[in-house]
C-alpha atoms as a PDB file:
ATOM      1  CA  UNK A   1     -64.188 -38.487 -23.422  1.00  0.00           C
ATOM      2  CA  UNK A   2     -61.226 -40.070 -22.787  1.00  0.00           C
ATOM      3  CA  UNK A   3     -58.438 -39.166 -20.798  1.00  0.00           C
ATOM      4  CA  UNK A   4     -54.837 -39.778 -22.732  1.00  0.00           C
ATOM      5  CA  UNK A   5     -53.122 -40.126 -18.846  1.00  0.00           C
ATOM      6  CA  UNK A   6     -52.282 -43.955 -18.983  1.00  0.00           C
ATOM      7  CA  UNK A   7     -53.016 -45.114 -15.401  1.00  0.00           C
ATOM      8  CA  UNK A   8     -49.817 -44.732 -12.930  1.00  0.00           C
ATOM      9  CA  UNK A   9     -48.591 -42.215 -15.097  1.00  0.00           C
ATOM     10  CA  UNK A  10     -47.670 -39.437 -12.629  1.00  0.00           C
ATOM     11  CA  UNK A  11     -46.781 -36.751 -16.199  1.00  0.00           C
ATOM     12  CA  UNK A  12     -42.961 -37.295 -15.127  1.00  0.00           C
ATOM     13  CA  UNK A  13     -40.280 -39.097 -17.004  1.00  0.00           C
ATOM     14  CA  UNK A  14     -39.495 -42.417 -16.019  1.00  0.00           C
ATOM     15  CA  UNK A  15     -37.449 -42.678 -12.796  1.00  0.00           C
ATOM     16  CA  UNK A  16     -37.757 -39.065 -11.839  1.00  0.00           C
ATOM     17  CA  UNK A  17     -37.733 -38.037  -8.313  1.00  0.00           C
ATOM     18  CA  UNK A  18     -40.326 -36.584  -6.801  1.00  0.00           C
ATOM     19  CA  UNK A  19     -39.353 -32.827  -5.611  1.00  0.00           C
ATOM     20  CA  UNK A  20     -41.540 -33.390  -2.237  1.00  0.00           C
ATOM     21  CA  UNK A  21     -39.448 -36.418  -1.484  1.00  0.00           C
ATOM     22  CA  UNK A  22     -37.137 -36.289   1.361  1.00  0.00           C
ATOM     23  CA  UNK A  23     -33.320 -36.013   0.501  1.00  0.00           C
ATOM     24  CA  UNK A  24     -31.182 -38.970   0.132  1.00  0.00           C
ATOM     25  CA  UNK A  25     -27.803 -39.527   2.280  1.00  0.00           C
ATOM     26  CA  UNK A  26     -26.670 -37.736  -0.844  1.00  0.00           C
ATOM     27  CA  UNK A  27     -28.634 -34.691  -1.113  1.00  0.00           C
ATOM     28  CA  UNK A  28     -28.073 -34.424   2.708  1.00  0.00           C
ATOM     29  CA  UNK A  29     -24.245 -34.170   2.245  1.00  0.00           C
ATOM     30  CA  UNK A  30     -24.608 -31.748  -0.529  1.00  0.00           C
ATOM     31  CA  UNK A  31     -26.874 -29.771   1.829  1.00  0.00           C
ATOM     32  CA  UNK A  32     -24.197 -29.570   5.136  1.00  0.00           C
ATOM     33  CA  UNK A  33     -21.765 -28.606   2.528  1.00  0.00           C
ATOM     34  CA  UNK A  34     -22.869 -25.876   1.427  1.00  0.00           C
ATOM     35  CA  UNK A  35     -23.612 -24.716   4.881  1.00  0.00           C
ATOM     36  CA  UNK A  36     -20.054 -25.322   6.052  1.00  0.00           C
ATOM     37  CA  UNK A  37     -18.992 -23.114   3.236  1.00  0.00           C
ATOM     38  CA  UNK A  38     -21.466 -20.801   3.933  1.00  0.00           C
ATOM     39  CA  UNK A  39     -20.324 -20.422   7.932  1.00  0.00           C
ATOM     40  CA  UNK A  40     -16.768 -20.908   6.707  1.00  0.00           C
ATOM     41  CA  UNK A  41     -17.529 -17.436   4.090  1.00  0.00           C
ATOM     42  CA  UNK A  42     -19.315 -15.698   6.891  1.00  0.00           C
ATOM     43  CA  UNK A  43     -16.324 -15.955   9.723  1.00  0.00           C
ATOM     44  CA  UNK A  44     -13.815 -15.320   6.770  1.00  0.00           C
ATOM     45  CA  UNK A  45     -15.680 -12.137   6.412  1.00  0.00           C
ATOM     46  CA  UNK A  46     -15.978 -11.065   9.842  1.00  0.00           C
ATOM     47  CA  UNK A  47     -12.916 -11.994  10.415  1.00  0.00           C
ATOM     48  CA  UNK A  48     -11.152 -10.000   7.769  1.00  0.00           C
ATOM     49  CA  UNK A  49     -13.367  -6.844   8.744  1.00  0.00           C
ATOM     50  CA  UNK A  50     -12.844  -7.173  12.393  1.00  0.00           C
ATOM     51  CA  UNK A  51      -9.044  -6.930  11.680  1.00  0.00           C
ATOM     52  CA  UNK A  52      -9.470  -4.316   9.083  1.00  0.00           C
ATOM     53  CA  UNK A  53     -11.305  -1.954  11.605  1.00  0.00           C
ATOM     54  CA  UNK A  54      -8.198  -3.056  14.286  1.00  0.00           C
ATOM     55  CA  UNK A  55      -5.988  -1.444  11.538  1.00  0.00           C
ATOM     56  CA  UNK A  56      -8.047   1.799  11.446  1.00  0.00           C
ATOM     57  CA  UNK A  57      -8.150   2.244  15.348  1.00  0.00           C
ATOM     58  CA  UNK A  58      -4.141   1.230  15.149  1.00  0.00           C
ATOM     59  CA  UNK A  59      -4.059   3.911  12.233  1.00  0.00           C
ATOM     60  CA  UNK A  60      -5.724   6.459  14.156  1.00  0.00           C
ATOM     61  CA  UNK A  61      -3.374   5.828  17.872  1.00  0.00           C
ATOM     62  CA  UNK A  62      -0.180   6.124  15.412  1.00  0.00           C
ATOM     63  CA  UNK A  63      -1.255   9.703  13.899  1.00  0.00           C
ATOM     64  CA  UNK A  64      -2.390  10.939  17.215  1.00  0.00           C
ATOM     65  CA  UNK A  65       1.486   9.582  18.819  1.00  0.00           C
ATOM     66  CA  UNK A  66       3.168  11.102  16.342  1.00  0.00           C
ATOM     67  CA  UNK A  67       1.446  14.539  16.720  1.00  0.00           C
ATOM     68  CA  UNK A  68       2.039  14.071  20.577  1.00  0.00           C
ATOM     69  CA  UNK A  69       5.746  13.745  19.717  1.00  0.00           C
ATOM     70  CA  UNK A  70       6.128  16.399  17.379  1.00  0.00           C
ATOM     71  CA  UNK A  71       4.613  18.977  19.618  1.00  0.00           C
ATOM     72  CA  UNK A  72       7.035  16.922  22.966  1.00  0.00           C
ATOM     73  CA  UNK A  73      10.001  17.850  20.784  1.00  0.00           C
ATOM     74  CA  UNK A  74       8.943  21.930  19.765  1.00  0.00           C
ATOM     75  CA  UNK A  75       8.077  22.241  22.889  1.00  0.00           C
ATOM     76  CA  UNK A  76       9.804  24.482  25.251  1.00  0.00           C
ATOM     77  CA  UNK A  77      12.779  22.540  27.355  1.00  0.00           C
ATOM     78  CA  UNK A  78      11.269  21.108  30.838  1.00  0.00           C
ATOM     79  CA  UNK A  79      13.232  20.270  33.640  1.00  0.00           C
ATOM     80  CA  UNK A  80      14.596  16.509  33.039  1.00  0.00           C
ATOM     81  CA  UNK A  81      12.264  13.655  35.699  1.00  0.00           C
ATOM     82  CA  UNK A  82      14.291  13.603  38.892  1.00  0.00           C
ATOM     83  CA  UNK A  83      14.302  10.663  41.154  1.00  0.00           C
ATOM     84  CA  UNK A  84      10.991  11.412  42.728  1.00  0.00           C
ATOM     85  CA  UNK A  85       9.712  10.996  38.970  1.00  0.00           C
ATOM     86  CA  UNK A  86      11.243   7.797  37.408  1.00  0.00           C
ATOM     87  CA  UNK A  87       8.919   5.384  37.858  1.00  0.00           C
ATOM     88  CA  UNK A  88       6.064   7.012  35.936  1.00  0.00           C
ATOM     89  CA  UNK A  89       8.629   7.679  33.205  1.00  0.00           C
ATOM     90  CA  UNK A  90       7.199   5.771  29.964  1.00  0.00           C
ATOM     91  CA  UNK A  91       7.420   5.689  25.940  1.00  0.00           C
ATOM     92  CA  UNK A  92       3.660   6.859  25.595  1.00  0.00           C
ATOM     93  CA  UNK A  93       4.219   9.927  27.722  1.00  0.00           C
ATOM     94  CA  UNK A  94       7.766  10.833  27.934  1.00  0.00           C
ATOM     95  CA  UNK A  95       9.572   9.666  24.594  1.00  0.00           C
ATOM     96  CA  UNK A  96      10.881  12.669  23.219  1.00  0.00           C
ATOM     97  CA  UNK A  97      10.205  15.077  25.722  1.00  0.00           C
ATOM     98  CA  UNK A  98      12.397  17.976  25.150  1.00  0.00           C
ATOM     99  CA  UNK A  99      14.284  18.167  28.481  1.00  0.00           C
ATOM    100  CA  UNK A 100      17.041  20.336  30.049  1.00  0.00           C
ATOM    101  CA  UNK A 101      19.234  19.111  32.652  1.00  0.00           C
ATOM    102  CA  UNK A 102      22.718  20.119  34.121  1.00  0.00           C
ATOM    103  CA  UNK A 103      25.601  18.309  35.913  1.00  0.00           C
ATOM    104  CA  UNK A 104      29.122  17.136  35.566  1.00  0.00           C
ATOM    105  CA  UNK A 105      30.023  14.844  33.386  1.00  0.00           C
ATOM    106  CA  UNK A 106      32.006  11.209  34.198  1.00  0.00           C
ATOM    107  CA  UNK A 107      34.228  10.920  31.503  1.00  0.00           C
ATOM    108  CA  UNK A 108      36.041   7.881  32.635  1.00  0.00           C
ATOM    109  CA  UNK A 109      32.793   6.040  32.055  1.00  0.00           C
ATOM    110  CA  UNK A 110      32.638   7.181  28.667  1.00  0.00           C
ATOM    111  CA  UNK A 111      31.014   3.706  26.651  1.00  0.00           C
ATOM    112  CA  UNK A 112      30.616   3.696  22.588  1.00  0.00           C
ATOM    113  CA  UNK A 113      27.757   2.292  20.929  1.00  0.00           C
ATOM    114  CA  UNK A 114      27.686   1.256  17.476  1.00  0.00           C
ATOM    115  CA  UNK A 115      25.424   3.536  15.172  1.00  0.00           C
ATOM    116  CA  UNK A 116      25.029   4.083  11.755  1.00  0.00           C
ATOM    117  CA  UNK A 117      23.575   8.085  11.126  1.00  0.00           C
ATOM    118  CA  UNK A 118      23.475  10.895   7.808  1.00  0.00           C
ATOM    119  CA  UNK A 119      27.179  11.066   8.652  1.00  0.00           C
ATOM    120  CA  UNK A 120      28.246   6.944   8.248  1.00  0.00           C
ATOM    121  CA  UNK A 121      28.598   4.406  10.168  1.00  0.00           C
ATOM    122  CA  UNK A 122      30.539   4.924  13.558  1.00  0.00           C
ATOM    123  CA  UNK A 123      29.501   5.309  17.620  1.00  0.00           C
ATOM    124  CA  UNK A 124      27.485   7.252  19.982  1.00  0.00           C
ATOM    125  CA  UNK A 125      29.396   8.201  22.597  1.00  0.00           C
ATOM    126  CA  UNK A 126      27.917   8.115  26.039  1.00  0.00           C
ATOM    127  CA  UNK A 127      28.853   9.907  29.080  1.00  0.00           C
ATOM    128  CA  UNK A 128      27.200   9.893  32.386  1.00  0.00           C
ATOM    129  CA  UNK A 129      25.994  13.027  33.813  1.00  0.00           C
ATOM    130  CA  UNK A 130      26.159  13.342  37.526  1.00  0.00           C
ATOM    131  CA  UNK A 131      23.942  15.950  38.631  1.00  0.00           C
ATOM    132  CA  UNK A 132      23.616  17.909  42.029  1.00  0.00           C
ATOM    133  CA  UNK A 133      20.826  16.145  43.375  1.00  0.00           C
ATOM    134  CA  UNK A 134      23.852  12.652  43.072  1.00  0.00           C
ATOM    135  CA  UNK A 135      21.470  10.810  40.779  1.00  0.00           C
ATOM    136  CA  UNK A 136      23.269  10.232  37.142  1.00  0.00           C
ATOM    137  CA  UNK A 137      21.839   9.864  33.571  1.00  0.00           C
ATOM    138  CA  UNK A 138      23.330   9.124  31.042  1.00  0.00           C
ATOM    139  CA  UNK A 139      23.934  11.667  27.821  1.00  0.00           C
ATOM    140  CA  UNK A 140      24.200  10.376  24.466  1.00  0.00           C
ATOM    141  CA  UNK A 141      26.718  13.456  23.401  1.00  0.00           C
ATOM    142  CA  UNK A 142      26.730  12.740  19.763  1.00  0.00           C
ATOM    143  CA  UNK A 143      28.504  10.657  16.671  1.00  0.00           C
ATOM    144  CA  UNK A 144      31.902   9.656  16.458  1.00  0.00           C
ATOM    145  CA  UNK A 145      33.573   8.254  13.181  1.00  0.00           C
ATOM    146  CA  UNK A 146      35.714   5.807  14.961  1.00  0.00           C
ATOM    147  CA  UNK A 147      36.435   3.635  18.559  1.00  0.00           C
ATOM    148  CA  UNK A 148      39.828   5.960  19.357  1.00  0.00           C
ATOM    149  CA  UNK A 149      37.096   8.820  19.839  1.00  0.00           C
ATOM    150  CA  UNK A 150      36.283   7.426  23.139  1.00  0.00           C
ATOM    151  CA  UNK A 151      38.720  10.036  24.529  1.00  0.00           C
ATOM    152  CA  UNK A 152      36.976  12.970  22.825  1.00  0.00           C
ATOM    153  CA  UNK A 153      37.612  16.372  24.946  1.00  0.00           C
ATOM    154  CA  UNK A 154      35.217  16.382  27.654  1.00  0.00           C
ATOM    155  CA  UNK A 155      33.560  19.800  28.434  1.00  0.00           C
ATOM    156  CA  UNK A 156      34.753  20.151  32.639  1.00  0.00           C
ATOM    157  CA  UNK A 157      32.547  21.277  35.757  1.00  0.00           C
ATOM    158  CA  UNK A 158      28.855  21.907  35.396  1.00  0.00           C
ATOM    159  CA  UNK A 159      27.688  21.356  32.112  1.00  0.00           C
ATOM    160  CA  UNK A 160      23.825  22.398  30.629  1.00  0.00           C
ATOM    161  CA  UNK A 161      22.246  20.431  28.509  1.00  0.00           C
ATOM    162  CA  UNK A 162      19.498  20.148  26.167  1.00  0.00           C
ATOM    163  CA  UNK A 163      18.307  17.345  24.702  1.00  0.00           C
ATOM    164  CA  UNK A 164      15.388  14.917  23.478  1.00  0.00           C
ATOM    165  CA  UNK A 165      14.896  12.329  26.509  1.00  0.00           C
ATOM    166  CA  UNK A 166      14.983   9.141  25.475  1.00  0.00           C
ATOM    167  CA  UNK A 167      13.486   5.415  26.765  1.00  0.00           C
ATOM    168  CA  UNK A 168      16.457   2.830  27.341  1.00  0.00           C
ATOM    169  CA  UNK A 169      17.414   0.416  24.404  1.00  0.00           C
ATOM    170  CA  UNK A 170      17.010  -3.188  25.932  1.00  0.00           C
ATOM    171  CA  UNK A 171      18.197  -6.462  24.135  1.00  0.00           C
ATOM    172  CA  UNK A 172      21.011  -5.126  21.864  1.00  0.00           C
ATOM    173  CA  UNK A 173      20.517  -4.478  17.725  1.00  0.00           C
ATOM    174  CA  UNK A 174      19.777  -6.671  15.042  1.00  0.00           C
ATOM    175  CA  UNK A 175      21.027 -10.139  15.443  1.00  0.00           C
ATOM    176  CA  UNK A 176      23.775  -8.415  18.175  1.00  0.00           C
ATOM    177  CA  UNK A 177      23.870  -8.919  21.704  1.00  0.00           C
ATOM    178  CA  UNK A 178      25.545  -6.385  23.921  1.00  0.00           C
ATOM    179  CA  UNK A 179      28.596  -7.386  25.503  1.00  0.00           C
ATOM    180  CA  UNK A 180      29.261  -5.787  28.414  1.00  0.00           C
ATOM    181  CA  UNK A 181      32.589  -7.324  29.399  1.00  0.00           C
ATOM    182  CA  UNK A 182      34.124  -6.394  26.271  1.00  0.00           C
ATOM    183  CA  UNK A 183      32.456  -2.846  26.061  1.00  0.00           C
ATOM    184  CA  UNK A 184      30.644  -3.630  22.609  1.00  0.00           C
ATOM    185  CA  UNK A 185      27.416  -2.204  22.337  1.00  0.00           C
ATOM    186  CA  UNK A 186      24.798  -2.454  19.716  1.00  0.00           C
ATOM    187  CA  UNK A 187      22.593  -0.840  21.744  1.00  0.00           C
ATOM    188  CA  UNK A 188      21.906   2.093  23.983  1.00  0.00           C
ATOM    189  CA  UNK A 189      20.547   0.221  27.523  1.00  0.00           C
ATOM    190  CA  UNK A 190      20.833   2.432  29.911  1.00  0.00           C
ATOM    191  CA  UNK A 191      20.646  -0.604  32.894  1.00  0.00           C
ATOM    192  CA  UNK A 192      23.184  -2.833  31.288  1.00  0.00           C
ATOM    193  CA  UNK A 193      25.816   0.246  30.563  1.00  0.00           C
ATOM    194  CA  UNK A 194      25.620   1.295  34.024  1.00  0.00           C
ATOM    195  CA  UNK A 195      25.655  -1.639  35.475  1.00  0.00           C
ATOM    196  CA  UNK A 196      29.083  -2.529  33.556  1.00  0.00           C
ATOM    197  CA  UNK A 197      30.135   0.599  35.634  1.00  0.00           C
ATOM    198  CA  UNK A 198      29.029  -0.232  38.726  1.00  0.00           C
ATOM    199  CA  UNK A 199      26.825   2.824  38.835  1.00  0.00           C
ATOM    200  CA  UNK A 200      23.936   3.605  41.482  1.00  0.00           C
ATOM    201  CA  UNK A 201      21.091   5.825  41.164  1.00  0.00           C
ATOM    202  CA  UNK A 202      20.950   5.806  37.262  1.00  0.00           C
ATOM    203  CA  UNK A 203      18.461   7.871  35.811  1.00  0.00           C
ATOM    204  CA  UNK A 204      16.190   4.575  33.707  1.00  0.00           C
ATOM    205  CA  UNK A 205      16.229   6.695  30.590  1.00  0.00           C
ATOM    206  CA  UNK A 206      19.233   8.739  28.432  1.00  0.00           C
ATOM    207  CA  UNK A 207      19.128  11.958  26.671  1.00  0.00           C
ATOM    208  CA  UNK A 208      20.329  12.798  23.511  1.00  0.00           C
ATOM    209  CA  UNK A 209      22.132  16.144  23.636  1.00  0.00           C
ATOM    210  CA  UNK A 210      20.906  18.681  20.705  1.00  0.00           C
ATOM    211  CA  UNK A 211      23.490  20.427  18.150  1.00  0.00           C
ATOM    212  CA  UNK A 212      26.103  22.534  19.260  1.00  0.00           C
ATOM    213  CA  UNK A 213      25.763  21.396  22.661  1.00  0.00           C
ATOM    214  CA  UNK A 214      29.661  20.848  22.008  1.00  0.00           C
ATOM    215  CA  UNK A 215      32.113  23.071  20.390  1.00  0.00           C
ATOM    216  CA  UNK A 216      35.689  21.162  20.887  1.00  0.00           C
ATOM    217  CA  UNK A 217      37.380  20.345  17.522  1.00  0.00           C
ATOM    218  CA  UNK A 218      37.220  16.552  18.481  1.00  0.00           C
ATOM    219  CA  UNK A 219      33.757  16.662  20.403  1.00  0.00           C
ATOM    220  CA  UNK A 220      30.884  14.325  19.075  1.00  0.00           C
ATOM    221  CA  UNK A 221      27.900  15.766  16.701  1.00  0.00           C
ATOM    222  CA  UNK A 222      24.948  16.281  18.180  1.00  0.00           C
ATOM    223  CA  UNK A 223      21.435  16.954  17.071  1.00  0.00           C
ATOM    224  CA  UNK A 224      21.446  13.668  14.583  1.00  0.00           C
ATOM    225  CA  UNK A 225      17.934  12.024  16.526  1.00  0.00           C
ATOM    226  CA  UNK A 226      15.873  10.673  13.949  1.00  0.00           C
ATOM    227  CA  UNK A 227      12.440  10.788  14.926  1.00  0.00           C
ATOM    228  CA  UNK A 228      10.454   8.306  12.648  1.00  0.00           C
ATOM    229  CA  UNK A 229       7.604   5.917  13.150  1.00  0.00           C
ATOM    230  CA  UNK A 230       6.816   2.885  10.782  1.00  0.00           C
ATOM    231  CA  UNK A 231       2.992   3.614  10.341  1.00  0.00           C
ATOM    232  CA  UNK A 232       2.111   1.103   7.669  1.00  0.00           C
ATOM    233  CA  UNK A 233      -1.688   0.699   9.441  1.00  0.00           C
ATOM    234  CA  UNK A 234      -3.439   1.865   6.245  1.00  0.00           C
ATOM    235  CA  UNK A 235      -2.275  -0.445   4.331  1.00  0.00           C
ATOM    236  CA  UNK A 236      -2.798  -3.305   6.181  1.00  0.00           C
ATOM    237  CA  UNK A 237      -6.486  -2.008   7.043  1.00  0.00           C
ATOM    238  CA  UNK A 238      -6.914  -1.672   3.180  1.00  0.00           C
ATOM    239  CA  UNK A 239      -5.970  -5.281   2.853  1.00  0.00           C
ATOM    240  CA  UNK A 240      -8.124  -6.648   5.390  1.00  0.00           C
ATOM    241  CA  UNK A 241     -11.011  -4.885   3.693  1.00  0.00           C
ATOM    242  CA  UNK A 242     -10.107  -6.162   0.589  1.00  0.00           C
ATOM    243  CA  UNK A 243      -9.802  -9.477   1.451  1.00  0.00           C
ATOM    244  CA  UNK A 244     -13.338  -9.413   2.963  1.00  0.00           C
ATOM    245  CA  UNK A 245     -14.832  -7.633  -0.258  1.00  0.00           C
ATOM    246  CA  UNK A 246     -12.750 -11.009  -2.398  1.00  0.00           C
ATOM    247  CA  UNK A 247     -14.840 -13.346   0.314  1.00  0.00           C
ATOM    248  CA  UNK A 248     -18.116 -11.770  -0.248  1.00  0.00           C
ATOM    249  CA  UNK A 249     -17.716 -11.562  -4.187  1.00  0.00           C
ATOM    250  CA  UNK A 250     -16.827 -15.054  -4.190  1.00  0.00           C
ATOM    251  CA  UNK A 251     -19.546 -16.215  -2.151  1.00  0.00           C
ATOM    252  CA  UNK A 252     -22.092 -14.494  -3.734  1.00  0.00           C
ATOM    253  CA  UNK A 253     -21.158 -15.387  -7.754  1.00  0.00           C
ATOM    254  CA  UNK A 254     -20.944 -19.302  -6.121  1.00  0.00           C
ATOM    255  CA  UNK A 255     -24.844 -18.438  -4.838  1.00  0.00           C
ATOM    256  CA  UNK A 256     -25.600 -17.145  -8.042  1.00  0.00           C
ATOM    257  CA  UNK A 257     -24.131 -19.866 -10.131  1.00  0.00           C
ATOM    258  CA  UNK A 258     -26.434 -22.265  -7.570  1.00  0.00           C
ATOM    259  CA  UNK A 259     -29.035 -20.628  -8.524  1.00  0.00           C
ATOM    260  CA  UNK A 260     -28.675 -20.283 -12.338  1.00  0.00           C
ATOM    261  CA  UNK A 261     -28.064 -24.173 -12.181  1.00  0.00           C
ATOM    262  CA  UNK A 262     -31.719 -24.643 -10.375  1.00  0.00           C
ATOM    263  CA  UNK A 263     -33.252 -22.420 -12.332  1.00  0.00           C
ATOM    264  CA  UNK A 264     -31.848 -24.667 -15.847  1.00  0.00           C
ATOM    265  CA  UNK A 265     -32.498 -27.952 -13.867  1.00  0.00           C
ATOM    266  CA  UNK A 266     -36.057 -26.831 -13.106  1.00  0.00           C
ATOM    267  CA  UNK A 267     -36.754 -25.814 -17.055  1.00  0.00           C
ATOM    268  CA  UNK A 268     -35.587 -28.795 -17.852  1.00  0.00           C
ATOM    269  CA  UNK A 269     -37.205 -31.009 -15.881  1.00  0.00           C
ATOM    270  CA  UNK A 270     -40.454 -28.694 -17.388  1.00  0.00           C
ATOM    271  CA  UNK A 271     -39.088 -29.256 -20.565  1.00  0.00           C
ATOM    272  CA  UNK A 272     -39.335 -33.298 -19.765  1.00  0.00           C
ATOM    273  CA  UNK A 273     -42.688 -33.452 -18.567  1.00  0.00           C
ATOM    274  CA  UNK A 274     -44.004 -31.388 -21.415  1.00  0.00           C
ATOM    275  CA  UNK A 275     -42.347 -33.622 -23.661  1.00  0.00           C
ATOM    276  CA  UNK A 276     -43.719 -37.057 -21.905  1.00  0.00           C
ATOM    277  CA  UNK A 277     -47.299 -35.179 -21.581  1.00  0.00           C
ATOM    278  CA  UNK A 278     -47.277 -35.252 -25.440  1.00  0.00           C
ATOM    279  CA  UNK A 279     -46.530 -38.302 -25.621  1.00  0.00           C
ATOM    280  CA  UNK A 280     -49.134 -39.636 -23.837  1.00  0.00           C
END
């Protein structure tokens, strides 16, 4: 019996490569690129999760602040930080503290700074508050429509007040420096405004007096603090994530295609050799 394999016929098609041969310089390149892309997908990924899950911790410290705040300002008025107490005064744990304080105000040092509130556009007016101890901070008494309010009746000899304490406004406002030898402010920085006074023993933080703290025709309107936090941390966190999910669907319909493409190559290389078996 004969056999119908012709001698060197290997049952492949003429000029086919054998699939136990090593890789050319070709196949090699196609090989490290796909495992670039393949590290490339998996730091994308871990990248975009890592800063998702910094989101959710972010998410998480902002909720937790602004329930520390809310209960700092319903809480029952506390005696103002003296002195002794300044230098462990910060935004985490003071910021809205709901503080009491009395003293007599310094109305020649009375300094406007631009604000825009509920009632328009126009000036807090601030007034340093020397207290009995000598130390001074300074008291953001309220809104005033317009610059010739600087002269606004000034309650005389010891004054109480309550108020929200309040960290000092550094740097000026937006796209506005403070200018402190022309008395324009854009901001409420409690070391530049006393400094432009020549004042000593400045409390490093203001406090914002409450409503009705002043009862003059003329005096300023207090109680307009607005407490607000941007808190945009879930959103970000759900971008992240889905950014990460878009790497990973990507990466695995490109493995998927891959593999649909062997598969096809493979039946048709079958295909070929059943083809050139018959022939033979």
């Amino acid at each position: 019996m004969m056999s119908n394999t012709r001698p060197g016929n290997t049952g492949r098609a003429p000029g086919a490569a054998s699939q136990d041969a090593a890789p050319g310089p070709r196949g090699m390149a196609v090989q490290f690129s796909k495992l670039a892309l393949a590290l490339l997908a998996g730091i994308l990924f871990a990248g975009f999760c890592a800063l998702g899950t910094w989101q959710v911790k972010r998410l998480v410290w902002k909720l937790d602040l602004i329930e520390r705040v809310e209960q700092r300002v319903h809480a029952p008025a506390t005696d103002a930080p003296g002195p002794a107490a300044w230098a462990s005064v910060t935004q985490q744990t003071d910021e809205y503290r709901h503080v009491r304080l009395s003293g007599t105000y310094l109305p020649i040092f009375n300094t406007l700074v631009q604000a825009t509130t509920a009632l328009g556009s126009g000036y807090w007016l601030v007034t340093p508050l020397r207290t009995a101890d000598g130390s001074t901070v300074l008291v953001n008494r309220g809104f005033v429509p317009k610059r010739e309010n600087i002269g606004a009746s000034t309650p005389a000899g010891t004054v109480s007040i309550d108020g929200l304490l309040r960290i000092s406004e550094t740097g000026g406002g937006f796209l506005r420096e403070n200018s402190p030898a022309t008395q324009h402010w854009y901001s409420r920085d409690v070391a530049a405004i006393a400094k432009s006074h020549m004042l000593s023993n400045v409390a490093p933080y203001f406090v914002d007096a409450k409503e009705k703290s002043e009862t003059a025709p003329d005096a300023p309107v207090g109680g307009l603090t607005v407490i607000s936090f941007h808190n945009s941390h879930l959103v970000y966190a759900l971008t992240w994530f889905a950014l990460a999910l878009m790497v990973a669907g990507i990466s695995w319909w490109i493995v998927r295609d891959a593999r649909k493409r062997r598969a096809f190559g493979k039946h048709l290389d079958n295909a070929q050799e059943s083809d050139h078996a018959g022939e033979d």
